[in-house]
Protein backbone atom coordinates (compact mmCIF):
# COMPACT_ATOMS: atom_id res chain seq x y z
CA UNK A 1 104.29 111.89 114.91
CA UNK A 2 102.73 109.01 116.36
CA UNK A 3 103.39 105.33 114.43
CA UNK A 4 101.38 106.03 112.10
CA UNK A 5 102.99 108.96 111.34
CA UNK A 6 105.49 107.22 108.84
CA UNK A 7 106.75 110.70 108.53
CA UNK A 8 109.83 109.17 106.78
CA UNK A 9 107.33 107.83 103.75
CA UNK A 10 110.07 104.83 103.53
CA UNK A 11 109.82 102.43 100.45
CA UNK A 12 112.29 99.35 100.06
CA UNK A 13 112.66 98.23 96.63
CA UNK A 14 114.41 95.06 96.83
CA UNK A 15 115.41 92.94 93.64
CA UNK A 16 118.47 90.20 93.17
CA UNK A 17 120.89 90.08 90.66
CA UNK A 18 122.17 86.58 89.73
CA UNK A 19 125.14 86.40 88.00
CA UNK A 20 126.92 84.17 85.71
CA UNK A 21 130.39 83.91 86.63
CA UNK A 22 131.83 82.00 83.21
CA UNK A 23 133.41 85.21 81.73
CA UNK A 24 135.20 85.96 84.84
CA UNK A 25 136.34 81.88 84.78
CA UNK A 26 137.42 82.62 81.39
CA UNK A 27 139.93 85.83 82.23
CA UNK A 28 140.86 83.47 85.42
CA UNK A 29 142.48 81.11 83.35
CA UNK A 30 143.94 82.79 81.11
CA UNK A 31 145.38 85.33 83.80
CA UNK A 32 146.55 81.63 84.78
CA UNK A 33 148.52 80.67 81.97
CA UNK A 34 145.63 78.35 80.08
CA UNK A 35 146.81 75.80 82.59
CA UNK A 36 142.71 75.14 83.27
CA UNK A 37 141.45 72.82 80.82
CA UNK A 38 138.92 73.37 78.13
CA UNK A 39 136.72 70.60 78.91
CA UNK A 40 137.04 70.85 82.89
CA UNK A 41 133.99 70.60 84.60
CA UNK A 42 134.01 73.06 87.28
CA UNK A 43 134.98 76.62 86.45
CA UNK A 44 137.56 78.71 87.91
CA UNK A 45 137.28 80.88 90.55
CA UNK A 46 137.07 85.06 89.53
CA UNK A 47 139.61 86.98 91.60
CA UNK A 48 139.17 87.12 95.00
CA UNK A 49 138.38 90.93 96.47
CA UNK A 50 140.25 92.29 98.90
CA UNK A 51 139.16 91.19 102.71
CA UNK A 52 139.92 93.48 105.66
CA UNK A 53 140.55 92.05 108.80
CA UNK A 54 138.18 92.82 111.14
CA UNK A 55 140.38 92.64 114.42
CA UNK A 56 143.72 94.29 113.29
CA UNK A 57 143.21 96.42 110.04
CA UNK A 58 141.68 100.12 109.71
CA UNK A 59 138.09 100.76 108.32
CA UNK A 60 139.25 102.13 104.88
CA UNK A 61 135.44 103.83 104.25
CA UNK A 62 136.82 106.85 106.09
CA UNK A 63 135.92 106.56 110.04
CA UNK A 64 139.47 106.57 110.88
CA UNK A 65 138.44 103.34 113.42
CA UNK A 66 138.49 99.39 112.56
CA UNK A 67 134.97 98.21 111.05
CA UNK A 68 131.98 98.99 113.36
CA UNK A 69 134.37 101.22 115.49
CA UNK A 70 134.31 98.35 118.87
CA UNK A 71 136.74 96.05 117.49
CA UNK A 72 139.81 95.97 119.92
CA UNK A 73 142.81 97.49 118.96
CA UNK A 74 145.60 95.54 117.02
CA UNK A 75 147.93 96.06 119.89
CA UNK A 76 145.39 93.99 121.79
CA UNK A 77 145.22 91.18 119.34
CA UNK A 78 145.87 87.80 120.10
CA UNK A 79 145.86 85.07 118.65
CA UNK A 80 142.54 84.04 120.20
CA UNK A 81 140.58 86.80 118.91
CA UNK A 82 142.05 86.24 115.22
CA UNK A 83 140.86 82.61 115.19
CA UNK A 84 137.73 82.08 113.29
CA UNK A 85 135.92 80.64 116.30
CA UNK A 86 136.66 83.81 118.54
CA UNK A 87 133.91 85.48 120.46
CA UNK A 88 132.26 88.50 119.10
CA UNK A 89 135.25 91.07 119.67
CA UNK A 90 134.07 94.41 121.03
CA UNK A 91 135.94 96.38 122.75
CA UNK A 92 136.03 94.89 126.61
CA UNK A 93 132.29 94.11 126.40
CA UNK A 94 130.85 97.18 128.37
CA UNK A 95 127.70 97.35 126.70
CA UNK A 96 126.55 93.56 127.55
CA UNK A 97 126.30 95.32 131.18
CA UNK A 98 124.22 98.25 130.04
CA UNK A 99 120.80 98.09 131.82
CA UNK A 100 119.05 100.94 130.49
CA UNK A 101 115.75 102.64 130.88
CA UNK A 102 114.38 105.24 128.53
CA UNK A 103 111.53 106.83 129.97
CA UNK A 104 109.57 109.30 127.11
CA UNK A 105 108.77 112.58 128.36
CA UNK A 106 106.30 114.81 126.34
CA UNK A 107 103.08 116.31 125.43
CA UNK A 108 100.60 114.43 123.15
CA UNK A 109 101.69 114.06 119.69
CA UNK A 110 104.96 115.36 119.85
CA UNK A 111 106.87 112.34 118.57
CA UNK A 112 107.29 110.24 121.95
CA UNK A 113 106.37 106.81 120.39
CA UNK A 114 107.71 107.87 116.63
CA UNK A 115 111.19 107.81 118.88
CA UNK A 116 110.56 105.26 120.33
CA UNK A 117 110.50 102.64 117.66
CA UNK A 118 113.60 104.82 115.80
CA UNK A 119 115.66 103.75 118.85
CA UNK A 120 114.33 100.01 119.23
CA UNK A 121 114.98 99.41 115.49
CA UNK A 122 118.47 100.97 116.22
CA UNK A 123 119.34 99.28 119.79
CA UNK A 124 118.14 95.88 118.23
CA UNK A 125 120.49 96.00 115.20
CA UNK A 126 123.73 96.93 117.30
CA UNK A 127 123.00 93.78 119.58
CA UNK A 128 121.50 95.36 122.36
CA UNK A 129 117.53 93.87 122.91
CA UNK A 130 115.27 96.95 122.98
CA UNK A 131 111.53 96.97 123.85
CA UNK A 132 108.46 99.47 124.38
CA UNK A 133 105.99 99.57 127.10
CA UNK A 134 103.51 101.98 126.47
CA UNK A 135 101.14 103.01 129.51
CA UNK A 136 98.69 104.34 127.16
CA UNK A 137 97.78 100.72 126.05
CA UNK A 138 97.39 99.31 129.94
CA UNK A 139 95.06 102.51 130.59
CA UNK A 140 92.53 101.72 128.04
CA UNK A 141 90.88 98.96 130.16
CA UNK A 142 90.49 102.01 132.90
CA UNK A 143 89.38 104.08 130.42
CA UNK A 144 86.19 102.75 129.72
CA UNK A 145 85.38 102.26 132.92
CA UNK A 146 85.28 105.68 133.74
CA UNK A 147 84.57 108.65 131.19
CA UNK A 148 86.60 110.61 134.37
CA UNK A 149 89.96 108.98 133.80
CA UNK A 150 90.03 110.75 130.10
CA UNK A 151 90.10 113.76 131.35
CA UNK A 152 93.47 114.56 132.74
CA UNK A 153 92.93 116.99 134.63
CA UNK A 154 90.60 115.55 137.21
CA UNK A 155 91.87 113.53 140.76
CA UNK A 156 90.45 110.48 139.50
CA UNK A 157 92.46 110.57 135.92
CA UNK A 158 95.82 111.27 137.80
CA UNK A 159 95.25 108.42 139.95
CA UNK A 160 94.81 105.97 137.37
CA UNK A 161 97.95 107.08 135.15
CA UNK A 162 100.05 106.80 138.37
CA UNK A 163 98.59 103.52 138.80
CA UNK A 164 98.74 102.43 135.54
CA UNK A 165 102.52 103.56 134.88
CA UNK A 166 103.59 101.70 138.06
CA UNK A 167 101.85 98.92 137.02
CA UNK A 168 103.62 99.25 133.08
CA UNK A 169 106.64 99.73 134.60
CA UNK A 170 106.55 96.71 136.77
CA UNK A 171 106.09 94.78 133.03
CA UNK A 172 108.87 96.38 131.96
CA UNK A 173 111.40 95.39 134.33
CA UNK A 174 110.29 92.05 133.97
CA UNK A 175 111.07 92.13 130.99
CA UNK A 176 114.47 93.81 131.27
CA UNK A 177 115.31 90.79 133.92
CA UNK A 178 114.59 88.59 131.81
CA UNK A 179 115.90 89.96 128.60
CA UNK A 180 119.20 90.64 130.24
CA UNK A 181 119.36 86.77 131.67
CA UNK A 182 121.36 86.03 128.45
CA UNK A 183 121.93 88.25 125.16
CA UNK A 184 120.89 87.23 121.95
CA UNK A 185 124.74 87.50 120.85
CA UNK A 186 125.40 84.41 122.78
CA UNK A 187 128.48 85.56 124.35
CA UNK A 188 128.28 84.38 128.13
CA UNK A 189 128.22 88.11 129.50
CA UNK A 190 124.64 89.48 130.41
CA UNK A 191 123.34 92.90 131.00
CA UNK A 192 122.58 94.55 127.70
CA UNK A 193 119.36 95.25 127.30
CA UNK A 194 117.12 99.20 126.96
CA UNK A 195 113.79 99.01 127.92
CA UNK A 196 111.49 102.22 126.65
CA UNK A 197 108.84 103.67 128.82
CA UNK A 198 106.51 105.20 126.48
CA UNK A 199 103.99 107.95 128.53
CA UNK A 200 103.64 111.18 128.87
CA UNK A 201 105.42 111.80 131.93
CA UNK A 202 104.99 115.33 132.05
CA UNK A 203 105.51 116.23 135.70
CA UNK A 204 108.58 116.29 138.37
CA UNK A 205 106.06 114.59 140.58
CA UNK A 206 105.80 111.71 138.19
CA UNK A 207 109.07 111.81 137.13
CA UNK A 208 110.32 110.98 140.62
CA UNK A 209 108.47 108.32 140.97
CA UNK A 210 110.08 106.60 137.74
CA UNK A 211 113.79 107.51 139.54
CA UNK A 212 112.61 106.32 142.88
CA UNK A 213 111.16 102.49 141.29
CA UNK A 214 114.21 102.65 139.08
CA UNK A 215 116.36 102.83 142.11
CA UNK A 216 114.98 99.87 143.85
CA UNK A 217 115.69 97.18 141.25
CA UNK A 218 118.82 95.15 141.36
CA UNK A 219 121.24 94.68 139.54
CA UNK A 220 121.03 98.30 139.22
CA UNK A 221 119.48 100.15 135.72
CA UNK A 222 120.62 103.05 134.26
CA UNK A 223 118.00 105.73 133.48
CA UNK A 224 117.52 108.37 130.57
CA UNK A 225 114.57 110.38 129.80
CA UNK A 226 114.34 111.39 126.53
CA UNK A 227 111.33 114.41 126.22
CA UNK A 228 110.09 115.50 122.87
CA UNK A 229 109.53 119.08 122.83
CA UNK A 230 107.58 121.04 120.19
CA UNK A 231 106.57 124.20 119.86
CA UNK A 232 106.20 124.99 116.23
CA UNK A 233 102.81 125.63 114.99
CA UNK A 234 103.23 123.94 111.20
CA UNK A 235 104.43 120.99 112.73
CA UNK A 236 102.18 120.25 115.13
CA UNK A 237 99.40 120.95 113.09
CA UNK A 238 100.91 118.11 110.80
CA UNK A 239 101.24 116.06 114.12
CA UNK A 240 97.80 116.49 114.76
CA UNK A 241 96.12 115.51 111.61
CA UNK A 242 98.52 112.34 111.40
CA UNK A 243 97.27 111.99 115.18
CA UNK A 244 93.48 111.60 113.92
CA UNK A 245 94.19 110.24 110.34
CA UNK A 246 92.38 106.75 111.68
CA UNK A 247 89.76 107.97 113.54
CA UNK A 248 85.85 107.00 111.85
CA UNK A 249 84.37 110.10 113.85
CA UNK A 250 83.50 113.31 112.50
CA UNK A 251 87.48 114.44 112.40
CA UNK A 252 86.65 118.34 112.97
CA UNK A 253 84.74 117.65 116.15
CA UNK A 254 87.99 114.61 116.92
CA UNK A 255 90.57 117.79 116.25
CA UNK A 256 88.62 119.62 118.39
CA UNK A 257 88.10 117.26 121.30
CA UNK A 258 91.95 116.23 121.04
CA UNK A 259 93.25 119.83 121.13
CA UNK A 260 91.43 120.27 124.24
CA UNK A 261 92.60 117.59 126.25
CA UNK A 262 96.04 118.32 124.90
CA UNK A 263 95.80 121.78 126.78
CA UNK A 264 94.91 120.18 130.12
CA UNK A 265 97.92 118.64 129.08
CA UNK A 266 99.78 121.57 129.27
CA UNK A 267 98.61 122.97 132.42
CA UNK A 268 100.08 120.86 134.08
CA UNK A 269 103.31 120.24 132.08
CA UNK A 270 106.87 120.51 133.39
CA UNK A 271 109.84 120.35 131.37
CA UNK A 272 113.06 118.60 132.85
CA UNK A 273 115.24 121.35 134.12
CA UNK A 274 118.77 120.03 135.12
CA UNK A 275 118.02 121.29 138.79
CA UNK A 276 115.97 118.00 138.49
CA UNK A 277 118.68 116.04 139.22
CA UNK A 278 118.14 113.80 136.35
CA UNK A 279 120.16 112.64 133.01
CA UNK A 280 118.03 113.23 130.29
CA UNK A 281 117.81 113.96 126.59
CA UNK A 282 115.65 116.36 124.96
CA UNK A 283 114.92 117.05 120.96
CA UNK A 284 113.55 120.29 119.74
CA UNK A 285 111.07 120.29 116.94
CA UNK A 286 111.65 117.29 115.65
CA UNK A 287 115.44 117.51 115.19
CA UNK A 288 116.21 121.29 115.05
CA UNK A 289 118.60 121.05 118.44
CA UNK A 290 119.28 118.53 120.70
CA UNK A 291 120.15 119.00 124.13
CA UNK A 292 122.07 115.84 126.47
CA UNK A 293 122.75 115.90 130.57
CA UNK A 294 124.48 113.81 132.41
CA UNK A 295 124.83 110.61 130.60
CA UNK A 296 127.16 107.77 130.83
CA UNK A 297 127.68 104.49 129.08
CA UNK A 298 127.41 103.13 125.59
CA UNK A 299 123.77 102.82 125.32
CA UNK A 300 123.16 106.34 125.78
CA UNK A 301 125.98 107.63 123.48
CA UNK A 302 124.34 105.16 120.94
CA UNK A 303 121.19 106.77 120.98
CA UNK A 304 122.66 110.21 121.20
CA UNK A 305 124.06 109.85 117.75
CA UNK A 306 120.67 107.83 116.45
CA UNK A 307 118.87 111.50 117.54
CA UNK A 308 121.39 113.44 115.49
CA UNK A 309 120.61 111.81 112.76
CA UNK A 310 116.78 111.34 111.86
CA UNK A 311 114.75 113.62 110.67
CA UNK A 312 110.98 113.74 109.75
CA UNK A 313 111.60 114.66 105.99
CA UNK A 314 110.00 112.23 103.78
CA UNK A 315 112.33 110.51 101.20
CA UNK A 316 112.78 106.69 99.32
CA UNK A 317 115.18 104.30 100.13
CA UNK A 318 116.19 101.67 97.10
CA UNK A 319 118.10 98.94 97.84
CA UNK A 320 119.19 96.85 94.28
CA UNK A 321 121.32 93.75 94.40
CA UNK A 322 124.11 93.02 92.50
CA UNK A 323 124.92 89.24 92.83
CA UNK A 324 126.97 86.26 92.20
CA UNK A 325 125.16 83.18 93.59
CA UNK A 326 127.34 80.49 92.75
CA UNK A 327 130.45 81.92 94.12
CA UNK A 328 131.34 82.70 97.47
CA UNK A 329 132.24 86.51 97.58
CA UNK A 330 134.74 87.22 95.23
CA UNK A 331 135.44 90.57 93.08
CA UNK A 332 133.98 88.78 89.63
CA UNK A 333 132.44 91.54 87.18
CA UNK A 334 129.12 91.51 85.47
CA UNK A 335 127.77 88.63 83.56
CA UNK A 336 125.74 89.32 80.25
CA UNK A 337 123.15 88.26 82.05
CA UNK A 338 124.07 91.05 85.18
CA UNK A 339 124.41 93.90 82.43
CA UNK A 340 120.61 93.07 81.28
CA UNK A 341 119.47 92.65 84.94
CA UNK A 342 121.11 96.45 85.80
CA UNK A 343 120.00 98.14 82.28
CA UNK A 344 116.44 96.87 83.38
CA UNK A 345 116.70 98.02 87.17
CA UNK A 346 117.62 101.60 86.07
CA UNK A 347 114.81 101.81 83.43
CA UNK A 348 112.89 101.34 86.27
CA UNK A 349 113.79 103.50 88.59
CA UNK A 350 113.95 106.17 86.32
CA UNK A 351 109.87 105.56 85.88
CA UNK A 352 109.53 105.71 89.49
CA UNK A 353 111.77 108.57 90.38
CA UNK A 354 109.60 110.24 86.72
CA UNK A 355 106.15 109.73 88.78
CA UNK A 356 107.19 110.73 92.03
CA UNK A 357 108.65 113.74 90.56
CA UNK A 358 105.28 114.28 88.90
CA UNK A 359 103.40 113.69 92.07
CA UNK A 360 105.66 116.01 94.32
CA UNK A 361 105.31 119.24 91.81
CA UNK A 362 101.37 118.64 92.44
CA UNK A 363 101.76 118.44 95.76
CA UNK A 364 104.30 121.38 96.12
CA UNK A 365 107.28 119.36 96.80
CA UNK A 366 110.37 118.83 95.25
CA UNK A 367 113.28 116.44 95.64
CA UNK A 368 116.11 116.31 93.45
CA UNK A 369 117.49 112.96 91.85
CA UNK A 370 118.56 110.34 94.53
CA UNK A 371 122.04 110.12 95.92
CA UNK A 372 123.62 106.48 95.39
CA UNK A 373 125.82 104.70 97.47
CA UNK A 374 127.90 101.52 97.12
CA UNK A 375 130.29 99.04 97.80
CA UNK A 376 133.98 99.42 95.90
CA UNK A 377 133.91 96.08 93.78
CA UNK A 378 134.05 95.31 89.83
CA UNK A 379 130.49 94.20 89.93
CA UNK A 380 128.71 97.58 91.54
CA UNK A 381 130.35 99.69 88.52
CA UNK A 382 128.11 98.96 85.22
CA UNK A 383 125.13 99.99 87.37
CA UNK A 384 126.17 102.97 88.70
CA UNK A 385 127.67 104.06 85.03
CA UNK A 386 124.15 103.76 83.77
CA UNK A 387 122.50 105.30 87.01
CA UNK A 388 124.79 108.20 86.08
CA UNK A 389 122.85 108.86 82.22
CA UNK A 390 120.14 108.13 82.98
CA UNK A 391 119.00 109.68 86.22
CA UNK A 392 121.35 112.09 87.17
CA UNK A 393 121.91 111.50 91.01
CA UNK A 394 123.06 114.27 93.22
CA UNK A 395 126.53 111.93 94.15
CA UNK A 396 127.76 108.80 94.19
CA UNK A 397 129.62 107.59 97.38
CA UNK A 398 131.69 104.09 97.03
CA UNK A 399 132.92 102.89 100.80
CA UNK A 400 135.03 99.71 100.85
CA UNK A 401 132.43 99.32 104.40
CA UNK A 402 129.72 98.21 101.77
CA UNK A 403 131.12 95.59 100.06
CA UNK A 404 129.90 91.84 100.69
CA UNK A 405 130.59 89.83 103.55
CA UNK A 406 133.71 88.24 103.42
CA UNK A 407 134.44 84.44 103.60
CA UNK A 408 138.29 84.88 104.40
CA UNK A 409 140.10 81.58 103.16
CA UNK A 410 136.70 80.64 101.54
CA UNK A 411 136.42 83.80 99.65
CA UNK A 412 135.90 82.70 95.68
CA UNK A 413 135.39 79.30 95.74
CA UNK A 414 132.40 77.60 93.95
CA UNK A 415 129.18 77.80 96.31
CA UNK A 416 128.52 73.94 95.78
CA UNK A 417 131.94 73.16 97.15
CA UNK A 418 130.43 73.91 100.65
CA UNK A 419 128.41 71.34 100.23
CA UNK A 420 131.37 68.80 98.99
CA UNK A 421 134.65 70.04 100.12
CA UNK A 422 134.07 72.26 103.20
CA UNK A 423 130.67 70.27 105.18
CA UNK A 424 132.54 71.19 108.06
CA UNK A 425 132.19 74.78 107.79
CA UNK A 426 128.94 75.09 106.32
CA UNK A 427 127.33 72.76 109.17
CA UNK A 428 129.38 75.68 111.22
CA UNK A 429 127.49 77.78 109.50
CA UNK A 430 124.04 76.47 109.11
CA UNK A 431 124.35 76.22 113.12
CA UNK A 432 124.39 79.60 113.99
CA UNK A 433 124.59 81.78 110.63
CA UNK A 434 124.70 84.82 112.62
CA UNK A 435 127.78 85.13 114.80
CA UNK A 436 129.81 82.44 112.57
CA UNK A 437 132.69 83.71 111.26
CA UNK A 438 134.42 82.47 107.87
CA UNK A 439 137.65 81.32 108.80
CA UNK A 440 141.27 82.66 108.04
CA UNK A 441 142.22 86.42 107.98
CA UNK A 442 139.85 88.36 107.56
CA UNK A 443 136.76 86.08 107.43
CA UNK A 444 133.58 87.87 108.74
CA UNK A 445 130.34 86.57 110.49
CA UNK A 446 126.86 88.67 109.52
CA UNK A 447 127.58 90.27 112.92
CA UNK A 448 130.87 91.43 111.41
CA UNK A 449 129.03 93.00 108.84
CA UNK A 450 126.38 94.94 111.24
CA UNK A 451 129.05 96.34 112.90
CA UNK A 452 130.63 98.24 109.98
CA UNK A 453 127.11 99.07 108.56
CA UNK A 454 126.77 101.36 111.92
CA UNK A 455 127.88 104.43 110.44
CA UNK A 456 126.26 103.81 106.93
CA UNK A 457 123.51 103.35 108.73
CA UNK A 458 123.33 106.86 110.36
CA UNK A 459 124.60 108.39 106.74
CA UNK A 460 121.15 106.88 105.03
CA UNK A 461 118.98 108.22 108.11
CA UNK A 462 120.89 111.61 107.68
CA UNK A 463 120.00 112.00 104.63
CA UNK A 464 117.27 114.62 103.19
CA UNK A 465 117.30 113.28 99.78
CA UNK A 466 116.21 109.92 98.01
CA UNK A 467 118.72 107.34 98.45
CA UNK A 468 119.92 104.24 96.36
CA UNK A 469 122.07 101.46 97.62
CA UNK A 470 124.36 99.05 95.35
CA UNK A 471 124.65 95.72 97.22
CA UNK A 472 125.52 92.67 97.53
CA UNK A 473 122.67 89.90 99.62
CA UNK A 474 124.31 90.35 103.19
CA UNK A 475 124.47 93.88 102.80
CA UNK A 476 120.68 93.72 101.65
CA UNK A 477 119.45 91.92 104.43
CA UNK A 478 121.65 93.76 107.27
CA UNK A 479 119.49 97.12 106.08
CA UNK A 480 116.48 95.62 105.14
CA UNK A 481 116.26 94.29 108.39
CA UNK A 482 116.83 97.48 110.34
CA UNK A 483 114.90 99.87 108.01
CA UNK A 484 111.73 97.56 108.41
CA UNK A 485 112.04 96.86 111.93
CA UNK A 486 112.96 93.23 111.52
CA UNK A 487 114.33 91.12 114.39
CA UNK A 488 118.15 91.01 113.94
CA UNK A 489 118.36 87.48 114.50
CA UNK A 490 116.33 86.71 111.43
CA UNK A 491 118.97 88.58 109.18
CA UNK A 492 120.90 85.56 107.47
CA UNK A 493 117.70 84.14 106.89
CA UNK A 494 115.95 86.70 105.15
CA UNK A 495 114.24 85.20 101.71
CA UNK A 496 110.92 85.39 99.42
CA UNK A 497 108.51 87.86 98.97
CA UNK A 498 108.05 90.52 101.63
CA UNK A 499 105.56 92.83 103.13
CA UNK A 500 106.67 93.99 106.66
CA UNK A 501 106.11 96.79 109.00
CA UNK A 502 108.40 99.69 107.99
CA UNK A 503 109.83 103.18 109.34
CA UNK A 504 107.71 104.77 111.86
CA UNK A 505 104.98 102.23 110.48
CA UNK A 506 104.83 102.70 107.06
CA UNK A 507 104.62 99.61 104.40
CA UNK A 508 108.06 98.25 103.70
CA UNK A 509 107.41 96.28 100.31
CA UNK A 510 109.96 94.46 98.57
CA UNK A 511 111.15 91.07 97.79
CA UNK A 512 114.49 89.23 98.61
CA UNK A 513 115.33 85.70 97.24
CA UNK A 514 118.04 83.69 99.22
């Protein structure tokens, strides 16, 4: 289960739909009386969707919370936090002072750095910066310097891990100093940062020694070990032929050799007992039961509900665009051009989901047809309809938490009237596209948007089954970012062709135009 493991098998397909918004104009002004002239140059805006406000109004996609679940409560409202300037609203900011350390505890190839990247790719998209320091790469150097440091069992191999992890972890908390400094989210607070400490670990000895460095740095860290523990025969021997799928040697002899040093390994192995004194996590074969200790804080209850959700089953993720270009949000329906667009997207998946079909009943897999999830507006429906005939999927889900981003008091206007009309707001905006916020009630920023993705998020890496996603761009680029490990920052931004690093390591390929 090591990176490249990909155990998740993740593909992103990733296509725009532009549409043409005349038709929509057309209803607009008649809906309007004919009071918009024939021969006016600029067409009327399609009805505007319904915005919900992020500070004071409900999620309506069914988690009983307001959007994201860490806006504060409308009782708490003022009206600072409702103007469109306010600072990223969460509820009183407890996570900015969340100094975390993760520290992996495990046997070879049991999943330690496969978890590892799962929660950076998670941490990073919720706004806390999340890094790995893996000992394994600093003991290389050692290494080859001494055939007698590869065996772990010998005094000279223990040595050098001790010194080596010391040494990582002396990286990493100069790292988490620095990391923690300032946030990426801009906000004035500091402290929110998770630093991973990828190694085996394996001993109470060892582990001490990780609590008794963590305890000497200031200001203070918080500190979780999360051990990986498998013991099921099928799934290790799976672990251990994605383990050696690189290697150029002879791979029976490369088995052989690895299985061996994995039972010095085990000799010596500990588990975390909670007579240890420690808060930890630990996962059972890859998901089947999860087991938490003592922990505290939002960082760790983030990750808690990150483990309950993935799983190593391999499945697709789609995500297909629906999109109106030249208008800012709105609830406009298809365009001619948008019907062709969506009749030619589901021809095509339905040859893909055809060949992989094909390819699984040789391989002695099955998945049935694809669940499909989407947004609630006029534009999302044609697609699905079609999706329906034509390849069957298991359900459709529609949550008013993946609809587009919306622009508030800007929300259906003409795109090009930024450039005319409202310069003020899009030089806002081309400042810092991330955390600006549309203004009037219910405006949203793209951080807005990551927030209420959080539990969508979870529902797609829940899932067991292939998975297609209706969207608008900002949804797009909110999960194409996290499922290919993307740096969150980079979000608004995200255009042209594609080929990124995705789940677990696997090839994320796909195209996005702005």
């Amino acid at each position: 289960m090591s990176s490249a493991a990909a155990l998740a098998r993740l593909t992103v397909v990733c296509s725009i739909c532009i549409a043409v918004t005349a038709l929509a104009a057309r209803r607009y002004a008649r809906a309007k009386g004919g009071q918009a002239s024939s021969n006016t140059s600029a067409a009327a805006p399609p009805p505007a969707k319904t915005c919900v406000p992020p500070v004071t109004l409900p999620d309506k996609g069914g988690s009983g919370r307001s959007p994201g679940g860490h806006w504060k409560h409308a009782a708490k409202a003022t009206s600072e936090t409702l103007t469109p300037r306010s600072a990223y609203a969460r509820v009183e900011g407890a996570e900015l002072r969340d100094r975390v350390v993760v520290a992996m505890v495990g046997l070879p190839a049991r999943g330690k750095s496969y978890l590892s990247k799962a929660v950076v790719r998670y941490l990073n998209l919720i706004g806390c910066p999340a890094r790995i320091f893996n000992s394994e790469e600093h003991r290389k150097t050692e290494v080859r310097r001494s055939s007698r440091v590869s065996d772990p069992g010998t005094d000279d191999a223990i040595a050098t891990r001790d010194q080596v992890a010391m040494e990582t972890l002396d990286e990493l908390f100069s790292w988490l100093r620095d990391a923690t400094a300032t946030t990426w989210l801009a906000t004035g607070a500091s402290g929110c940062a998770c630093a991973i400490f990828d190694a085996t670990n394996t001993t109470v000895a060892r582990r001490q020694q990780i609590v008794a460095r963590c305890a000497d740095e200031r200001p203070p860290v918080r500190l979780i070990f999360l051990e990986s523990i498998c013991d099921d025969d099928e799934l290790l021997k799976h672990n251990y032929r994605l383990k050696l799928a690189k290697t150029k040697t002879n791979k029976k002899e490369a088995l052989e050799d690895f299985v061996g040093r994995v039972k010095k390994y085990e000799e010596a192995y500990e588990r975390i007992e909670p007579a240890e004194g420690v808060s930890y996590l630990q996962i059972h074969n890859a998901g089947q039961r999860l087991v938490a200790s003592g922990l505290a804080g939002y960082v760790s209850t983030r990750i808690v509900a990150l483990l309950h959700a993935i799983h190593l089953e391999p499945r697709a993720i789609w995500l297909t665009l629906n999109d109106t270009s030249d208008i800012v949000g709105g609830d406009s329906p298809l365009s001619a051009d948008g019907l062709e667009y969506a009749r030619a997207t589901v021809a095509l998946l339905a040859r893909r989901i055809a060949s992989w079909s094909t390819a699984e009943k040789l391989a002695g897999t099955q998945h049935s047809n694809p669940a499909i999830i989407s947004g609630t507006l006029r534009r999302y429906s044609p697609m699905i309809d079609m999706m329906r005939k034509q390849i069957q999927p298991t359900s459709v889900t529609r949550l008013t938490r993946l609809n587009d981003l919306c622009a508030g008091e800007l929300e259906s206007v003409p795109a090009e009237s930024l450039h005319t009309e409202h310069v003020a707001e899009r030089e806002a905006r081309e400042r810092d596209k991330l955390s600006y916020r549309f203004p009037g009630v219910g405006g949203e920023s793209y951080q807005d948007v990551i927030q209420r993705l959080l539990d969508t998020v979870l529902a797609i890496e829940q899932s067991r089954n292939n998975v297609v996603v209706v969207c608008d761009r900002a949804i797009s680029r909110v999960l194409w970012s996290y499922l290919c490990g993307l740096e969150p920052a980079n979000i608004p931004n995200l255009e042209g062709a594609a080929r990124t690093v995705g789940l677990a390591g696997d090839s994320c390929l796909g195209s996005l135009r702005a």
